[in-house]
PDB file of N, CA and C in Angstrom:
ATOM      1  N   UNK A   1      95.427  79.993  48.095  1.00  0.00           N
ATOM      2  CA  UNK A   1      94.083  79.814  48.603  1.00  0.00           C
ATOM      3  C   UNK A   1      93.137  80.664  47.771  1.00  0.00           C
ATOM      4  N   UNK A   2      91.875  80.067  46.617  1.00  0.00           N
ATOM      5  CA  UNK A   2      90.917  80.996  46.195  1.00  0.00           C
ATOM      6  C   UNK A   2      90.068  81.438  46.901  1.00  0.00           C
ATOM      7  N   UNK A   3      89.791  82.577  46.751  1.00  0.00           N
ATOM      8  CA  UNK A   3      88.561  83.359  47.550  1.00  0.00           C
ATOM      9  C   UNK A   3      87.303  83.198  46.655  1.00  0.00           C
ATOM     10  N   UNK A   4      87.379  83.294  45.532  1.00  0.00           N
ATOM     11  CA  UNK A   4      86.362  83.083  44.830  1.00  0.00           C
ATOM     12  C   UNK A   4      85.445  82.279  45.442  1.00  0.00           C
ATOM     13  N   UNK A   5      84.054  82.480  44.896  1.00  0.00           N
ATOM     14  CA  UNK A   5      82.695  81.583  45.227  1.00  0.00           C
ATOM     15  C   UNK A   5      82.649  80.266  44.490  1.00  0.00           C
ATOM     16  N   UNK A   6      82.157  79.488  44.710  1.00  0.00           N
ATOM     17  CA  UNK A   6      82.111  78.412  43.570  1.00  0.00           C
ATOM     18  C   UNK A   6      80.606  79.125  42.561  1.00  0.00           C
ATOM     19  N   UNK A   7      80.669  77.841  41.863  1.00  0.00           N
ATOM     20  CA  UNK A   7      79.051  78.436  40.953  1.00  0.00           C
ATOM     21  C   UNK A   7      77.790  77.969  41.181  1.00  0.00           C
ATOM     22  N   UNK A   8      76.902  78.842  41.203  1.00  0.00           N
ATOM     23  CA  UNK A   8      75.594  77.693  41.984  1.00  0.00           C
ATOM     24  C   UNK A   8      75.335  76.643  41.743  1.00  0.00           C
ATOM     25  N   UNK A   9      75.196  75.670  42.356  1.00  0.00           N
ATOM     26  CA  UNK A   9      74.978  74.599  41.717  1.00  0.00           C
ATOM     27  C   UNK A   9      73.944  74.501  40.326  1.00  0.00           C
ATOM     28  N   UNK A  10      72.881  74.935  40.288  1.00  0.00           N
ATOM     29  CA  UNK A  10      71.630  75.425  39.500  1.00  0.00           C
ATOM     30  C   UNK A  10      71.430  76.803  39.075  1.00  0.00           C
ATOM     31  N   UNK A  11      71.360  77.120  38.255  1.00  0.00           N
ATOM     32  CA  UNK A  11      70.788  78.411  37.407  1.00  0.00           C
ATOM     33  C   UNK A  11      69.499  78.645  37.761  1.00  0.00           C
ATOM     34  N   UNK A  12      69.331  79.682  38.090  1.00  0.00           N
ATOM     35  CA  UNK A  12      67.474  79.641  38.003  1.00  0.00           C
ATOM     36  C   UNK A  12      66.872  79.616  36.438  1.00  0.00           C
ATOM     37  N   UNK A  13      66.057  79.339  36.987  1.00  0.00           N
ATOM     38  CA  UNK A  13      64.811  78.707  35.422  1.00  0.00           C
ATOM     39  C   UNK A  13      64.697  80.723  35.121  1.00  0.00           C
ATOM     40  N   UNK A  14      64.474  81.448  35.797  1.00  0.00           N
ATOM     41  CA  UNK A  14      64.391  82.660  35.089  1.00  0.00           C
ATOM     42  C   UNK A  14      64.731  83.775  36.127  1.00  0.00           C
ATOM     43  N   UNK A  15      65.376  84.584  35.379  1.00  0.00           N
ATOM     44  CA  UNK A  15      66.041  85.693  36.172  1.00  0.00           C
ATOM     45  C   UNK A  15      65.019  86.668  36.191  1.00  0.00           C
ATOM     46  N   UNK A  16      64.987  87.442  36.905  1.00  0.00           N
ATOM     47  CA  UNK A  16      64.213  88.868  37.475  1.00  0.00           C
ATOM     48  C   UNK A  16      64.645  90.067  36.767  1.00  0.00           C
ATOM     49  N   UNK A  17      63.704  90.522  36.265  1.00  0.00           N
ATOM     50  CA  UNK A  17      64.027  92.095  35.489  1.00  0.00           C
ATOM     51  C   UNK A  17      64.030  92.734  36.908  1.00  0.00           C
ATOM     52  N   UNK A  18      64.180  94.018  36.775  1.00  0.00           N
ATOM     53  CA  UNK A  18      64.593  95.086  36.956  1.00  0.00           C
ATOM     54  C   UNK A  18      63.304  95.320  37.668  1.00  0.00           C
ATOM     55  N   UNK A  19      62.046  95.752  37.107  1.00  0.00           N
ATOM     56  CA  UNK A  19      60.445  95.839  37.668  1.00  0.00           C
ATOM     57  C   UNK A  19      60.087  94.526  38.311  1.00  0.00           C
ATOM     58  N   UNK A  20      60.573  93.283  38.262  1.00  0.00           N
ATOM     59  CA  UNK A  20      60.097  92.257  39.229  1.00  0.00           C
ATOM     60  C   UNK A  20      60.680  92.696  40.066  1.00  0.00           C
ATOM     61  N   UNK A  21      62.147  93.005  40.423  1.00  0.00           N
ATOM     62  CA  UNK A  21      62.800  93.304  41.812  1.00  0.00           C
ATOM     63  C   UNK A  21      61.799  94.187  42.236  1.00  0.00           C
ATOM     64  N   UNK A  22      61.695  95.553  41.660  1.00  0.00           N
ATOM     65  CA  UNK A  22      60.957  96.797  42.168  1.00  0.00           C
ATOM     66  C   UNK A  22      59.580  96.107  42.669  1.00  0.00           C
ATOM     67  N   UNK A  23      58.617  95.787  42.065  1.00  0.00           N
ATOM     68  CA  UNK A  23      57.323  94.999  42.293  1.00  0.00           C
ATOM     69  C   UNK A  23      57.490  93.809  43.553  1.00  0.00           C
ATOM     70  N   UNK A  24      58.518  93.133  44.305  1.00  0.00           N
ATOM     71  CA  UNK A  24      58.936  92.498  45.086  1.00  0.00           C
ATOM     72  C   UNK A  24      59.051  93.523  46.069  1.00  0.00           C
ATOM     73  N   UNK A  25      60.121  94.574  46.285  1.00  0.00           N
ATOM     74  CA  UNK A  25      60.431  95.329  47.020  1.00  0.00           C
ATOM     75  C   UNK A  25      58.618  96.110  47.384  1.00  0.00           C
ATOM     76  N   UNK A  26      58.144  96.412  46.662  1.00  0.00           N
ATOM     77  CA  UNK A  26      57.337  96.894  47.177  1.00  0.00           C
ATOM     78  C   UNK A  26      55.766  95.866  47.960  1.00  0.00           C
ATOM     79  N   UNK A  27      55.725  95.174  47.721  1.00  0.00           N
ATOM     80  CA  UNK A  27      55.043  94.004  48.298  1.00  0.00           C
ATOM     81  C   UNK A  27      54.704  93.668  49.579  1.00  0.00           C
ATOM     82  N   UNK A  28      53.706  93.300  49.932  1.00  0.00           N
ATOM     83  CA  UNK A  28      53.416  93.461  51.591  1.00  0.00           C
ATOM     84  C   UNK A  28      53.839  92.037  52.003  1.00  0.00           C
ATOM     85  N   UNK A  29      54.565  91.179  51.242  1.00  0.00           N
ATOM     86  CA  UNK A  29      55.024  90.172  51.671  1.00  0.00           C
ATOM     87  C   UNK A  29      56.652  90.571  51.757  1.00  0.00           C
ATOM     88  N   UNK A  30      57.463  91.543  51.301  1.00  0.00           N
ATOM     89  CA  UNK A  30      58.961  91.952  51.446  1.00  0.00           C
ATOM     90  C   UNK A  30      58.604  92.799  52.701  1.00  0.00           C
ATOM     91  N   UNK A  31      57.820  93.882  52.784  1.00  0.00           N
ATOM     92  CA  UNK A  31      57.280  94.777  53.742  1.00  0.00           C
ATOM     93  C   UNK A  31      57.605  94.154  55.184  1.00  0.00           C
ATOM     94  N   UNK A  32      56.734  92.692  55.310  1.00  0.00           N
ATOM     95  CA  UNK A  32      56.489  91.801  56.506  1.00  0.00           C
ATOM     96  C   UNK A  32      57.772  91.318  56.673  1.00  0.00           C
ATOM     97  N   UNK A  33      58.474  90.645  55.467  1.00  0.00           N
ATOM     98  CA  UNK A  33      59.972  90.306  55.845  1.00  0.00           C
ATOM     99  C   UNK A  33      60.887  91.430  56.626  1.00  0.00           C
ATOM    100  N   UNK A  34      60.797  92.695  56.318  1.00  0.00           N
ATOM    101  CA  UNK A  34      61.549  93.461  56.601  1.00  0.00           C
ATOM    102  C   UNK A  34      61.405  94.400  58.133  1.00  0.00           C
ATOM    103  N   UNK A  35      59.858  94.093  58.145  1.00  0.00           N
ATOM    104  CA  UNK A  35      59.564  94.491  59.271  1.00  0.00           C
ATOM    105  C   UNK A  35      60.456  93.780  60.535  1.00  0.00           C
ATOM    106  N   UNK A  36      60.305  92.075  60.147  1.00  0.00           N
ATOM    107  CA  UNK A  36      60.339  91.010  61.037  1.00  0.00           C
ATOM    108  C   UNK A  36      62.043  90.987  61.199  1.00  0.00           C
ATOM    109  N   UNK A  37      62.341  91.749  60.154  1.00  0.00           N
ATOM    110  CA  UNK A  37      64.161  91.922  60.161  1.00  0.00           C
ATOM    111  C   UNK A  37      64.371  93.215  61.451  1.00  0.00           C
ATOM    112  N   UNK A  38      63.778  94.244  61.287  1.00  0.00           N
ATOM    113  CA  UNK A  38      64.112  95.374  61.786  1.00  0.00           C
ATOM    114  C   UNK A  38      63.333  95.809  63.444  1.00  0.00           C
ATOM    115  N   UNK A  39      62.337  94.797  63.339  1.00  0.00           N
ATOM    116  CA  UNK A  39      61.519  94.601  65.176  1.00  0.00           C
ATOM    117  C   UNK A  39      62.817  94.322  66.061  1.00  0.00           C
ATOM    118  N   UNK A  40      63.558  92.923  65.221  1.00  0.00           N
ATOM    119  CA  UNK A  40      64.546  92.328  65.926  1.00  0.00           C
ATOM    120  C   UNK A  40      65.963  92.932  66.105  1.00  0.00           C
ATOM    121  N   UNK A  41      66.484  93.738  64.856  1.00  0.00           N
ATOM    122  CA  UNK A  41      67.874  94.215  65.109  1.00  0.00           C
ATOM    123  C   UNK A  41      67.530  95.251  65.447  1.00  0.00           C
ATOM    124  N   UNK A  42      66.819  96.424  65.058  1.00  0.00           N
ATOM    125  CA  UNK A  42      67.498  97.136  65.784  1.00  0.00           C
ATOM    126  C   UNK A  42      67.364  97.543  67.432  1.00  0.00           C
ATOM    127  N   UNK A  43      66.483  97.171  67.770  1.00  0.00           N
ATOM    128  CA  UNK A  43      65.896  97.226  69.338  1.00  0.00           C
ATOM    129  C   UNK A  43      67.759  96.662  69.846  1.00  0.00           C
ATOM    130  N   UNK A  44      68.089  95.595  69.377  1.00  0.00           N
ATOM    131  CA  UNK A  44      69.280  94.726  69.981  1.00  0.00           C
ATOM    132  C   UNK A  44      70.147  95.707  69.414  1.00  0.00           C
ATOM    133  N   UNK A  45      70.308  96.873  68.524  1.00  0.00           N
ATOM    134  CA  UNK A  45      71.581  97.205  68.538  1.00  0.00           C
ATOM    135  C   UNK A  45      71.958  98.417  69.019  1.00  0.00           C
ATOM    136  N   UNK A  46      70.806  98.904  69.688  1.00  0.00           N
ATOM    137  CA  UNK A  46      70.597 100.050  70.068  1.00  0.00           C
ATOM    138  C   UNK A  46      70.942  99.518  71.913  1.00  0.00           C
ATOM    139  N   UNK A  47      70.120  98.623  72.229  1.00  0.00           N
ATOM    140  CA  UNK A  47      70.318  97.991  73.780  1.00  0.00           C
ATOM    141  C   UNK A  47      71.988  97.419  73.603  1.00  0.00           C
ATOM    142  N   UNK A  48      72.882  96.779  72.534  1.00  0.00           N
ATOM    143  CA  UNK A  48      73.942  96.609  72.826  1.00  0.00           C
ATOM    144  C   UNK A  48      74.773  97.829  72.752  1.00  0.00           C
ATOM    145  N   UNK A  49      74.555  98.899  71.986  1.00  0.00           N
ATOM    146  CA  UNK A  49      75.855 100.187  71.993  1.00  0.00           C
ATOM    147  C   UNK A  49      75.228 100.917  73.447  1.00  0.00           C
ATOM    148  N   UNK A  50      74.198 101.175  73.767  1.00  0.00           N
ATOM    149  CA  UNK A  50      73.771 101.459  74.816  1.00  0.00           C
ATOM    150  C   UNK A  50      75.037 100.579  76.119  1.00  0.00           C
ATOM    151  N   UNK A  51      74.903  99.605  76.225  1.00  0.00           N
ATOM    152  CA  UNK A  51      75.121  99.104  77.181  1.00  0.00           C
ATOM    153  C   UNK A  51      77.185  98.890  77.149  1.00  0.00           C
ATOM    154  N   UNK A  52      77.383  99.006  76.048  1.00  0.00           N
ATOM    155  CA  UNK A  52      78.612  99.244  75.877  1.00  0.00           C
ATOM    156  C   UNK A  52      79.121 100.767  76.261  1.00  0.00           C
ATOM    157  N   UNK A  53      78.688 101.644  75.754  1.00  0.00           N
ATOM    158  CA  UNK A  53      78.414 102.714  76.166  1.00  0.00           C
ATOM    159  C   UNK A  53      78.440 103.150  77.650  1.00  0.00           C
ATOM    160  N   UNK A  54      77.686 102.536  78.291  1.00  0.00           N
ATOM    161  CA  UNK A  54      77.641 102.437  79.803  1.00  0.00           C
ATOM    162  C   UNK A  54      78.916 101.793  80.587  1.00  0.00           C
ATOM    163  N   UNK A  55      79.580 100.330  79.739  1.00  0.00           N
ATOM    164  CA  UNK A  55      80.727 100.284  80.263  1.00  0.00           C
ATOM    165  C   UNK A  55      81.701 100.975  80.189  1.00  0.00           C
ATOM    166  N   UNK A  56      82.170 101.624  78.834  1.00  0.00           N
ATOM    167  CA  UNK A  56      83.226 102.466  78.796  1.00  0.00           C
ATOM    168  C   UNK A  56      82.890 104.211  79.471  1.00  0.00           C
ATOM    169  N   UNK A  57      81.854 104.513  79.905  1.00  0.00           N
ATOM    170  CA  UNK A  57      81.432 105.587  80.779  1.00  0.00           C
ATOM    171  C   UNK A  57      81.750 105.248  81.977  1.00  0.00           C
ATOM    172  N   UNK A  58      81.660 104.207  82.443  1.00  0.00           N
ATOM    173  CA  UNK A  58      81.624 103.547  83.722  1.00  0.00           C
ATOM    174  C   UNK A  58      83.409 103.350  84.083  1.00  0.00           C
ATOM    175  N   UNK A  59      83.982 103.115  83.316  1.00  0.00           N
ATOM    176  CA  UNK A  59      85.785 102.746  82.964  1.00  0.00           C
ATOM    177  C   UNK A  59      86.016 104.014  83.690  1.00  0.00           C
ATOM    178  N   UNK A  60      85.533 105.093  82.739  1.00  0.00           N
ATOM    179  CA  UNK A  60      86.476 106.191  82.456  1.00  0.00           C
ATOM    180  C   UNK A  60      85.820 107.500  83.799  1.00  0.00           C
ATOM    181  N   UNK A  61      84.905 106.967  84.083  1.00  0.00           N
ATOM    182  CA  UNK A  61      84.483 107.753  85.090  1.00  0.00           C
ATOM    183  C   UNK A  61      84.001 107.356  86.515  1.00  0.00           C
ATOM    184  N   UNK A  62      83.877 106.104  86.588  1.00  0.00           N
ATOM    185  CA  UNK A  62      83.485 105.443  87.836  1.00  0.00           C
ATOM    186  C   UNK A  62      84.350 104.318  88.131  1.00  0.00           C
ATOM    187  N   UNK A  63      85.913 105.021  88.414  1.00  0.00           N
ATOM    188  CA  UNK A  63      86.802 103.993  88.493  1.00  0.00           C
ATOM    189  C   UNK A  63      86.927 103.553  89.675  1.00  0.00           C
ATOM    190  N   UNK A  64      86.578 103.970  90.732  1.00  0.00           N
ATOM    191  CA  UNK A  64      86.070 103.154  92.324  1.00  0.00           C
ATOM    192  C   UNK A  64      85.186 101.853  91.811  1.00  0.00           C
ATOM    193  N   UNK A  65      84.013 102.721  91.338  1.00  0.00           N
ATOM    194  CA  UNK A  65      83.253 101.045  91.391  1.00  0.00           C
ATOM    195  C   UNK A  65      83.702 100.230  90.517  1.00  0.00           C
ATOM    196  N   UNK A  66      84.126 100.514  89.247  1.00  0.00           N
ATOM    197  CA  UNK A  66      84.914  99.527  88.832  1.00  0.00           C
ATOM    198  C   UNK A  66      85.626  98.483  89.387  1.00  0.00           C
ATOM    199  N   UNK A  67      86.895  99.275  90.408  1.00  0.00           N
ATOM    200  CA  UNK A  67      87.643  98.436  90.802  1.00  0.00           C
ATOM    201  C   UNK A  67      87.776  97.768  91.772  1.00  0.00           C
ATOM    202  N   UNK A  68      86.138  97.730  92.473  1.00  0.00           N
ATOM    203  CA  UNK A  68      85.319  97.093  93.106  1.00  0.00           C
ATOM    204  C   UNK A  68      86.208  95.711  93.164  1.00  0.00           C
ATOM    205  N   UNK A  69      86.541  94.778  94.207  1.00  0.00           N
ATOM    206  CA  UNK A  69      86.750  93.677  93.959  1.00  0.00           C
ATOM    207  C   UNK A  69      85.502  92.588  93.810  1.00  0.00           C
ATOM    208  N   UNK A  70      85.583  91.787  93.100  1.00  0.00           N
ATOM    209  CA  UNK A  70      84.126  90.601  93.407  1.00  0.00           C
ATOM    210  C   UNK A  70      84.612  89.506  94.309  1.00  0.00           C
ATOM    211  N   UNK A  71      85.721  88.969  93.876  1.00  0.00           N
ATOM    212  CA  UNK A  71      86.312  87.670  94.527  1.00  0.00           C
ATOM    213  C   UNK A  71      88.015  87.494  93.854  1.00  0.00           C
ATOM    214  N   UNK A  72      88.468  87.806  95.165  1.00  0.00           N
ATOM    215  CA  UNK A  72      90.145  87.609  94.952  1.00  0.00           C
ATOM    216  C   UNK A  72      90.487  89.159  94.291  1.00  0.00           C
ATOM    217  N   UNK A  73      91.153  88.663  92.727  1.00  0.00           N
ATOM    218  CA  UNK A  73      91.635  89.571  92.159  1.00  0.00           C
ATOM    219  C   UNK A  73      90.692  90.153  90.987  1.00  0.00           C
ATOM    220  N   UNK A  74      89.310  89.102  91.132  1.00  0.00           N
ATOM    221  CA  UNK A  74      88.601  89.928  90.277  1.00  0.00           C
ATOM    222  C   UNK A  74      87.466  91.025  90.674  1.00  0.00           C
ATOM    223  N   UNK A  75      87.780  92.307  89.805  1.00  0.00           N
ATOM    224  CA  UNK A  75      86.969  93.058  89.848  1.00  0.00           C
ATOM    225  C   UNK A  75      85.798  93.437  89.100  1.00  0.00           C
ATOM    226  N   UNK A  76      84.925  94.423  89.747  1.00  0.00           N
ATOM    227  CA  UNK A  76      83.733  94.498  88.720  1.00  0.00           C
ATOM    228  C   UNK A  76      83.709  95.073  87.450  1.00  0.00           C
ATOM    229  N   UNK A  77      84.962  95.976  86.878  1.00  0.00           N
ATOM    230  CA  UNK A  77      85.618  96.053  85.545  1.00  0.00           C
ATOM    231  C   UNK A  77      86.145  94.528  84.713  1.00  0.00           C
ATOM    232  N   UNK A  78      86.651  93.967  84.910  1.00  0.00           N
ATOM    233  CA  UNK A  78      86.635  92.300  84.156  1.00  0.00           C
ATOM    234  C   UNK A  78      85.383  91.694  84.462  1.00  0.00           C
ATOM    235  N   UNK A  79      84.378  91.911  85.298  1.00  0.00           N
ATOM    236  CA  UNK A  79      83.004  90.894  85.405  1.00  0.00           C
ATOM    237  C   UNK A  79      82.273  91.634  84.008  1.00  0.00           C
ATOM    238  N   UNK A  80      82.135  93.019  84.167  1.00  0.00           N
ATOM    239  CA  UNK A  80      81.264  93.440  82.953  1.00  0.00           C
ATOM    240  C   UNK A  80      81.735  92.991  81.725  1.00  0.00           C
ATOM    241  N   UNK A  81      83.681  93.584  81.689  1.00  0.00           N
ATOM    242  CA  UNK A  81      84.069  93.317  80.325  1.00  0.00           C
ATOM    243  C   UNK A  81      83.813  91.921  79.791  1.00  0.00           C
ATOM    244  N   UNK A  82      83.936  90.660  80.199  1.00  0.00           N
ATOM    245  CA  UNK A  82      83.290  89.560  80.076  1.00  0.00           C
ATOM    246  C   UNK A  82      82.337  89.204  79.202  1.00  0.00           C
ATOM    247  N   UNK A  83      81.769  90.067  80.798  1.00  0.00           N
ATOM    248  CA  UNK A  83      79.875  89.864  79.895  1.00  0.00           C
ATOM    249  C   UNK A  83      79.799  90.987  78.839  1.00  0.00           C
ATOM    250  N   UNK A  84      80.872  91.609  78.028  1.00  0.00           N
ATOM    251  CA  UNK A  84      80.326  92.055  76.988  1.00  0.00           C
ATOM    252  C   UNK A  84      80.720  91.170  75.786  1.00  0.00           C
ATOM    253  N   UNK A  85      81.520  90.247  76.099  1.00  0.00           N
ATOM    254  CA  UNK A  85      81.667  88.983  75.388  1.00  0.00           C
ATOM    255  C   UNK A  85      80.082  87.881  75.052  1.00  0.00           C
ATOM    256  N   UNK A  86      80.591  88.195  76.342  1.00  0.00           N
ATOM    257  CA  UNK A  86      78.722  86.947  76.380  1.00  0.00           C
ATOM    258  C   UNK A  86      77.589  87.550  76.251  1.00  0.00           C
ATOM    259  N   UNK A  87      77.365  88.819  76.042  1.00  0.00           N
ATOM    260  CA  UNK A  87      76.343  89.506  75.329  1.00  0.00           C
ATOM    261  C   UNK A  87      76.618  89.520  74.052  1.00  0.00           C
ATOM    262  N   UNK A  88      77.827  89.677  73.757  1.00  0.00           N
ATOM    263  CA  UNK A  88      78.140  89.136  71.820  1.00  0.00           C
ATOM    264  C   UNK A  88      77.548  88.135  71.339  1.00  0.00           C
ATOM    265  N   UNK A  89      77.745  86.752  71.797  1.00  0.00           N
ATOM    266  CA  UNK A  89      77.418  85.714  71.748  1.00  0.00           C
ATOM    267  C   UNK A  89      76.283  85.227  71.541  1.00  0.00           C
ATOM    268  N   UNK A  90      75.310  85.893  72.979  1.00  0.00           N
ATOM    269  CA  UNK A  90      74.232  85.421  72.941  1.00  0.00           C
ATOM    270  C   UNK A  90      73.282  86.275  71.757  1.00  0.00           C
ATOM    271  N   UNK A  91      73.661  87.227  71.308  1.00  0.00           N
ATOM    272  CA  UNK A  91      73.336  88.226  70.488  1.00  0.00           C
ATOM    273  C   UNK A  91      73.059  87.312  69.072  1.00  0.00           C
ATOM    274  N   UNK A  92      74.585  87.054  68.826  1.00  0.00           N
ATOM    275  CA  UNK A  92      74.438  86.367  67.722  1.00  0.00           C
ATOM    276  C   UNK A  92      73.911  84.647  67.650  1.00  0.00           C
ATOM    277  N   UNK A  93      73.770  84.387  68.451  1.00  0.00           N
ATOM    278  CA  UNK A  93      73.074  82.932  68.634  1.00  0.00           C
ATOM    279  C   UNK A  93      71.390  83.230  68.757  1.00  0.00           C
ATOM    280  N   UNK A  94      71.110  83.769  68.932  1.00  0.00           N
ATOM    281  CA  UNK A  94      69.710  84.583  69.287  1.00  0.00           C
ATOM    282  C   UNK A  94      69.277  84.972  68.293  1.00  0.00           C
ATOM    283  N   UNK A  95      70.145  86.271  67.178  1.00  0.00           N
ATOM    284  CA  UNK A  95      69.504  86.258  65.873  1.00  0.00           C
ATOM    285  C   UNK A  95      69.695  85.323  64.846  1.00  0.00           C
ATOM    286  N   UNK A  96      70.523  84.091  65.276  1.00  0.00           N
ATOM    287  CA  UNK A  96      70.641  82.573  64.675  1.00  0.00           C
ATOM    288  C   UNK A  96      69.166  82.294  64.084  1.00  0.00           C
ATOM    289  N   UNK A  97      68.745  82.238  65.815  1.00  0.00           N
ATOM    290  CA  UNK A  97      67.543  81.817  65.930  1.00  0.00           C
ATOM    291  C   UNK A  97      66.315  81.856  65.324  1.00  0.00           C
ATOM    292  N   UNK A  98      66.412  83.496  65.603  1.00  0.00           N
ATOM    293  CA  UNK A  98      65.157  84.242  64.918  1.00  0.00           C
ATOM    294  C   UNK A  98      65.377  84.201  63.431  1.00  0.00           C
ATOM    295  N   UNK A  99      66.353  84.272  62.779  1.00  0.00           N
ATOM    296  CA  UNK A  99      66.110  84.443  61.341  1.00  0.00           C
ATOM    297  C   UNK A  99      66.113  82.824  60.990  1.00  0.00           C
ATOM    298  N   UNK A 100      66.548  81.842  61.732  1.00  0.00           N
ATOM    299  CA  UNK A 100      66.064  80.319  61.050  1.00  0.00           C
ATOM    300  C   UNK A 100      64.759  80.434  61.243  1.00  0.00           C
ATOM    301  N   UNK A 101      63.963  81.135  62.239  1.00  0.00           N
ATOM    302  CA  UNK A 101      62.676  80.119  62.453  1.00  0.00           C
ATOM    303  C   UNK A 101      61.663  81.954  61.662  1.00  0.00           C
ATOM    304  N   UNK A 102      62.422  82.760  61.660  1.00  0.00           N
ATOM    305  CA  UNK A 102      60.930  83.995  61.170  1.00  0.00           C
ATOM    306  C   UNK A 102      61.418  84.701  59.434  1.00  0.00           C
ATOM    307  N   UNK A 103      62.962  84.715  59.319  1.00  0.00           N
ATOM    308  CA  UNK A 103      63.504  85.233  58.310  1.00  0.00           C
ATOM    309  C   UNK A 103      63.500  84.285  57.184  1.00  0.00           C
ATOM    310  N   UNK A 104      64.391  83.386  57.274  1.00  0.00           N
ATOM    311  CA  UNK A 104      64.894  82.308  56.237  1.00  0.00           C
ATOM    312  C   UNK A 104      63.607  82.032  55.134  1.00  0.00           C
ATOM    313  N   UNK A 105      62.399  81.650  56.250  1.00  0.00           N
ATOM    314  CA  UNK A 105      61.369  80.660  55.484  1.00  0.00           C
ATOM    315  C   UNK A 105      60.485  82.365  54.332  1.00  0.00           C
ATOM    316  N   UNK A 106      60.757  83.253  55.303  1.00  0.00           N
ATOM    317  CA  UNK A 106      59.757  84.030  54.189  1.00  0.00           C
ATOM    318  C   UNK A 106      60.599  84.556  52.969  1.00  0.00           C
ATOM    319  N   UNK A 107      61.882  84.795  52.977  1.00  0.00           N
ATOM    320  CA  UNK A 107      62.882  84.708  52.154  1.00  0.00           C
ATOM    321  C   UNK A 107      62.852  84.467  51.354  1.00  0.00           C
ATOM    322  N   UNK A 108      62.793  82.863  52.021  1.00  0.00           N
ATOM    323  CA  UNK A 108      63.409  81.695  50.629  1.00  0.00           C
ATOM    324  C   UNK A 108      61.926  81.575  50.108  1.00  0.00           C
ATOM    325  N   UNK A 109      60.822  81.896  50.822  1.00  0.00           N
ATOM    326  CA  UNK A 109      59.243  81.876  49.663  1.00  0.00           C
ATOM    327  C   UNK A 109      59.073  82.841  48.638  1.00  0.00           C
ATOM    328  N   UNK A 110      59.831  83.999  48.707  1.00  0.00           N
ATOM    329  CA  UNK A 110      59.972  85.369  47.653  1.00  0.00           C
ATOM    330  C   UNK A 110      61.539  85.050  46.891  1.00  0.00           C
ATOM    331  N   UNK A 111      62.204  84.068  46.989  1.00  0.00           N
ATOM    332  CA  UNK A 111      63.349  83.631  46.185  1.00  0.00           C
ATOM    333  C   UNK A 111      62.890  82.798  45.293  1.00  0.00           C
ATOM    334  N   UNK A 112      62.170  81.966  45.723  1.00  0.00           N
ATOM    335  CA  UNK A 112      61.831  80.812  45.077  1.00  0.00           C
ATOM    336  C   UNK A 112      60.577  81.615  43.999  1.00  0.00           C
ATOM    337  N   UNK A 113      59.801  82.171  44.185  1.00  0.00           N
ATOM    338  CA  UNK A 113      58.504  82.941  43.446  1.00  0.00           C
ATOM    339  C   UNK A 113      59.327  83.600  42.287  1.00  0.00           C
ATOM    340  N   UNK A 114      60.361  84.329  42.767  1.00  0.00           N
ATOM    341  CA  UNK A 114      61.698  85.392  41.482  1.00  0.00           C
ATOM    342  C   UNK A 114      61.666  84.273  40.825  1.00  0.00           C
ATOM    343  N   UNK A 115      62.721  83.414  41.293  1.00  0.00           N
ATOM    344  CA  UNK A 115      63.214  82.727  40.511  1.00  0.00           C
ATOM    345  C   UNK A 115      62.231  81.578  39.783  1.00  0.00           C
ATOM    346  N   UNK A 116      61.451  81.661  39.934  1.00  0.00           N
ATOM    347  CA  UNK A 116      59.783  80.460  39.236  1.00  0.00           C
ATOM    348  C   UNK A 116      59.919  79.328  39.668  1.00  0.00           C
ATOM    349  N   UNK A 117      60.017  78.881  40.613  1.00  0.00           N
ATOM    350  CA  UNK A 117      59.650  77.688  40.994  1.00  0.00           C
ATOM    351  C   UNK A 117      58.802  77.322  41.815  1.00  0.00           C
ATOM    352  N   UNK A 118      57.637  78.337  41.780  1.00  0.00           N
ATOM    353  CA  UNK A 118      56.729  78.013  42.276  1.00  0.00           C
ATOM    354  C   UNK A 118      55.333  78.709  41.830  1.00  0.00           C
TER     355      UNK A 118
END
């Protein structure tokens, strides 16, 4: 099985020195991209270790309520652990989201400018 990449389909018409990258990076159009990157993760990765955090505090020290029953044999230790599944999920379906509809397009407008095609 190769791991290798294939090859781009297309070459760009012209590659980027060294000072176009730098002159990009500094740009209030990379600025806005990066902002619009970092509004979104890190708020979410700080609220997900947070909240993970809280379950394994909660395990190791609040093992009554944990073992809380909800219904039958399940307790409120498997309801959270769960939902730290489905907080994965929705996490990553969510920043799906946001970077198709706020990331991708300003991206690919400072990819396309490097590389001259526009």
């Amino acid at each position: 099985m190769a791991t290798e990449t294939p090859p781009p389909a297309k070459s760009p018409a012209h590659l980027p020195s060294t000072e176009e990258f730098t002159e990009v990076q500094q740009s209030a159009e990379f600025g806005e991209l990066r902002r619009a990157y970092r509004s979104f993760a890190f708020p979410l990765t700080i609220a997900f270790i947070a909240w993970y955090l809280l379950y394994v505090l909660l395990s190791n020290y609040a093992g009554g309520f944990m073992g809380t029953k909800v219904a039958g044999n399940i307790n409120v230790a498997l309801v959270l652990g769960l939902a730290q599944f489905l907080t994965t999920f929705l996490i990553a379906w969510w920043y799906a989201r946001h970077a198709a509809a706020k990331l991708d397009p300003k991206a690919e407008a400072i990819k396309s400018r490097m590389e001259g095609r526009s």
